[in-house]
N, C-alpha and C. Protein backbone atom coordinates (compact mmCIF):
# COMPACT_ATOMS: atom_id res chain seq x y z
N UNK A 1 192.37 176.33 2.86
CA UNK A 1 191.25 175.76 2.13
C UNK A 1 191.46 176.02 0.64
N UNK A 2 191.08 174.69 -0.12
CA UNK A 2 191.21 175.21 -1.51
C UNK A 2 189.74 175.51 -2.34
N UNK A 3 189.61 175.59 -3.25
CA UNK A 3 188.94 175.96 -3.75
C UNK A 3 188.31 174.89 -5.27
N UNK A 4 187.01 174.12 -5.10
CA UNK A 4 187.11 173.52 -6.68
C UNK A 4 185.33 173.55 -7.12
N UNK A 5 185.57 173.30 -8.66
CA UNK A 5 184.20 172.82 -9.13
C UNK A 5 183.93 171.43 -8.52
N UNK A 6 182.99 170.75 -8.29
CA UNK A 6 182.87 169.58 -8.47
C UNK A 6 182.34 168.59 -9.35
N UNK A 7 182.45 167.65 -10.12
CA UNK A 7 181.45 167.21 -11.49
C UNK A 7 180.90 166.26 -11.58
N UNK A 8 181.39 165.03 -10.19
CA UNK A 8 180.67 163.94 -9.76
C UNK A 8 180.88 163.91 -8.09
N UNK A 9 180.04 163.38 -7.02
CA UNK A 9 180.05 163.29 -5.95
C UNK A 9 181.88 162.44 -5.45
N UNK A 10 182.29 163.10 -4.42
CA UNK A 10 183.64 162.04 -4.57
C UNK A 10 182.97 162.07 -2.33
N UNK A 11 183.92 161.26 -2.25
CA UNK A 11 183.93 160.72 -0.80
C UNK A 11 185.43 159.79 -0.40
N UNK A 12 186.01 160.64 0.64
CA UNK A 12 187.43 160.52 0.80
C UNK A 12 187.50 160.56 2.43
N UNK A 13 188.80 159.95 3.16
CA UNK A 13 189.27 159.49 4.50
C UNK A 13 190.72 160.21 4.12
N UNK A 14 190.92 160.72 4.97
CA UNK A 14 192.30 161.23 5.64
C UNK A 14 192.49 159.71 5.91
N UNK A 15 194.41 159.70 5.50
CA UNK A 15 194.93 158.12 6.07
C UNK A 15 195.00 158.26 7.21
N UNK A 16 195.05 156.89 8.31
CA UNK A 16 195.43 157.50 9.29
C UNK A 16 194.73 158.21 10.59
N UNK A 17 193.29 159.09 9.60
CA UNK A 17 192.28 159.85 10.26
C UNK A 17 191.11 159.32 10.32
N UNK A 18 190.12 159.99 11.29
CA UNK A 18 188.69 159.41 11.65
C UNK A 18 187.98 160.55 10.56
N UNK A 19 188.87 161.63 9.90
CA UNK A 19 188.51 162.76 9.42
C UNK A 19 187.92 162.07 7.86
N UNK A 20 187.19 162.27 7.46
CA UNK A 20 186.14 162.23 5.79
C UNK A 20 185.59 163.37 5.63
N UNK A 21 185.46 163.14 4.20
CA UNK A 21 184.94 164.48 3.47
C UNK A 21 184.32 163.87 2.46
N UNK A 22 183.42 164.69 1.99
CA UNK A 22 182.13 164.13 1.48
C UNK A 22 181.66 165.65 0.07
N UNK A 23 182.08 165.24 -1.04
CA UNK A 23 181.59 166.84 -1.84
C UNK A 23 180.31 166.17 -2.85
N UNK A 24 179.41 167.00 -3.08
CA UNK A 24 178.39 166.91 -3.96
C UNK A 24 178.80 167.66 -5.25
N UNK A 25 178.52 167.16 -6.36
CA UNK A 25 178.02 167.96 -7.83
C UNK A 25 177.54 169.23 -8.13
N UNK A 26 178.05 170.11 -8.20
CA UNK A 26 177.38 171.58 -8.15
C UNK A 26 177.69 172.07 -9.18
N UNK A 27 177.55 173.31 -10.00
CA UNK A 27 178.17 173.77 -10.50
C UNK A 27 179.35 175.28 -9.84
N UNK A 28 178.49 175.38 -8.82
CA UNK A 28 179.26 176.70 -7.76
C UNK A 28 180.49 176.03 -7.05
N UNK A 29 181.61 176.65 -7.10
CA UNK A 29 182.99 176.20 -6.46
C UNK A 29 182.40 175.97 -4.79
N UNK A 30 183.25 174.88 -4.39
CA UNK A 30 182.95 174.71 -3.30
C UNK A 30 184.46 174.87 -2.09
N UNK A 31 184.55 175.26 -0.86
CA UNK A 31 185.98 175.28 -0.38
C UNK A 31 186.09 173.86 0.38
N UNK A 32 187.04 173.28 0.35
CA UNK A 32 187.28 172.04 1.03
C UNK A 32 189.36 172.27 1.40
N UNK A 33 189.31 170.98 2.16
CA UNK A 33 190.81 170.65 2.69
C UNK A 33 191.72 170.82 1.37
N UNK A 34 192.95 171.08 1.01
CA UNK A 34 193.80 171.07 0.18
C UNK A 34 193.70 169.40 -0.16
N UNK A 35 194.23 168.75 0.42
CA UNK A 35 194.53 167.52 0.06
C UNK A 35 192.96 166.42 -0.37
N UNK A 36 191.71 166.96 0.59
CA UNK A 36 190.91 166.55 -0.46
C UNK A 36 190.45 166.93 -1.62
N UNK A 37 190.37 168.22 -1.91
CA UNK A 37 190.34 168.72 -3.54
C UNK A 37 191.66 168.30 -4.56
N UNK A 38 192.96 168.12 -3.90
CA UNK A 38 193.85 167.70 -4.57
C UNK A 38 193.58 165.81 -4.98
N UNK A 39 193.08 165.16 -4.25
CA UNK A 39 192.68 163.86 -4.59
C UNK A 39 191.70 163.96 -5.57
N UNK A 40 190.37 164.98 -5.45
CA UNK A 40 189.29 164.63 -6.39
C UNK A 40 189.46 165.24 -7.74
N UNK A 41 190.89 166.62 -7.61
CA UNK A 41 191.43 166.77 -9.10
C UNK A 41 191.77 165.14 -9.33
N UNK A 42 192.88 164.28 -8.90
CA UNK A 42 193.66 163.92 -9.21
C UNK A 42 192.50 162.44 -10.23
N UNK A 43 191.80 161.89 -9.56
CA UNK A 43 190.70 161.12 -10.13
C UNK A 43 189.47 161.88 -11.31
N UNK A 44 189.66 162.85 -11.61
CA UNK A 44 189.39 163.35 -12.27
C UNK A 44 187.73 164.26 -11.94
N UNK A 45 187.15 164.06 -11.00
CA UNK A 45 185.94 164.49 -10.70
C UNK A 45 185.88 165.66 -9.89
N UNK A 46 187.00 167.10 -10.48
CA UNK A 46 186.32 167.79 -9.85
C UNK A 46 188.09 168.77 -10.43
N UNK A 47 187.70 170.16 -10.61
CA UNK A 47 188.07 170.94 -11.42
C UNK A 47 188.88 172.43 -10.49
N UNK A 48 190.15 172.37 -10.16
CA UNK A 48 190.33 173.36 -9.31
C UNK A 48 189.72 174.87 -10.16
N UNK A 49 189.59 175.68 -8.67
CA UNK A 49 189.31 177.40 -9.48
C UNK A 49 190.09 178.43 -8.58
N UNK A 50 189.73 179.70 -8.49
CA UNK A 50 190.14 180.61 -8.10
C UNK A 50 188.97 181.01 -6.52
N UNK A 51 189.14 181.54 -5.56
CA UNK A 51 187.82 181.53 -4.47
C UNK A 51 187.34 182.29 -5.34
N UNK A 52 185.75 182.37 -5.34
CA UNK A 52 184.90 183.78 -5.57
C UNK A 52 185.29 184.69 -5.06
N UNK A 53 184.82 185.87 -5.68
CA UNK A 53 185.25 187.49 -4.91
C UNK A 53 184.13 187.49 -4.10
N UNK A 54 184.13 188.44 -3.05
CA UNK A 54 183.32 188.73 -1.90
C UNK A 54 182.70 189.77 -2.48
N UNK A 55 180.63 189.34 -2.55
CA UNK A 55 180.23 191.01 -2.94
C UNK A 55 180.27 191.49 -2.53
N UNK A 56 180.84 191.84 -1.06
CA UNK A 56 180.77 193.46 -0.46
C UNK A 56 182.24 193.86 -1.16
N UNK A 57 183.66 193.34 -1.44
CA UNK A 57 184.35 193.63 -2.09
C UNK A 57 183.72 194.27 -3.45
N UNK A 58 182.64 193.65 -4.41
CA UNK A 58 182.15 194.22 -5.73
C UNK A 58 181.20 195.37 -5.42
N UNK A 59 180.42 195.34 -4.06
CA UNK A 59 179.95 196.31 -3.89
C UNK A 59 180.77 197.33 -4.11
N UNK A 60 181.98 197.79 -3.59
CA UNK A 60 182.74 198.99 -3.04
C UNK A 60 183.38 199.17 -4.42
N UNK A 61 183.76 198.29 -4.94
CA UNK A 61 184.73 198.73 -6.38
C UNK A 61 183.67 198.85 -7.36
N UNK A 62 182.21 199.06 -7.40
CA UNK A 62 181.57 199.27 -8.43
C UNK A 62 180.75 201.06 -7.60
N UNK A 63 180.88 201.33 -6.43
CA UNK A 63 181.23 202.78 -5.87
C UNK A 63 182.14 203.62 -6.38
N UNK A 64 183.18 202.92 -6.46
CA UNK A 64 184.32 204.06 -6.66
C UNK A 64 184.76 204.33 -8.06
């Protein structure tokens, strides 16, 4: 799964597939298929990132 912003709604078909994907406008990264975040970089509506960190991960490193 990759990881992106999104900045306009995009809506995409696997070739080939009965499979679609469907992302909304957010400002919070959302995880989707590689190849559909790689299409909605590629049209310009939507911004790869890094995953969020897990807060129980920030929990424990703000413990120690």
């Amino acid at each position: 799964m990759a990881w992106a912003v999104f900045h306009e709604e995009v809506h995409w078909s696997r070739p080939g597939s009965r499979l679609g994907f469907h992302a909304r406008a957010k400002p919070e990264p959302q995880s989707f298929p590689h190849d559909f975040v790689d299409y909605a970089v590629s049209i310009g509506r939507a911004t790869k990132t890094k995953p969020p960190r897990r807060q129980i991960l920030d929990k424990f490193v703000e413990k120690s």
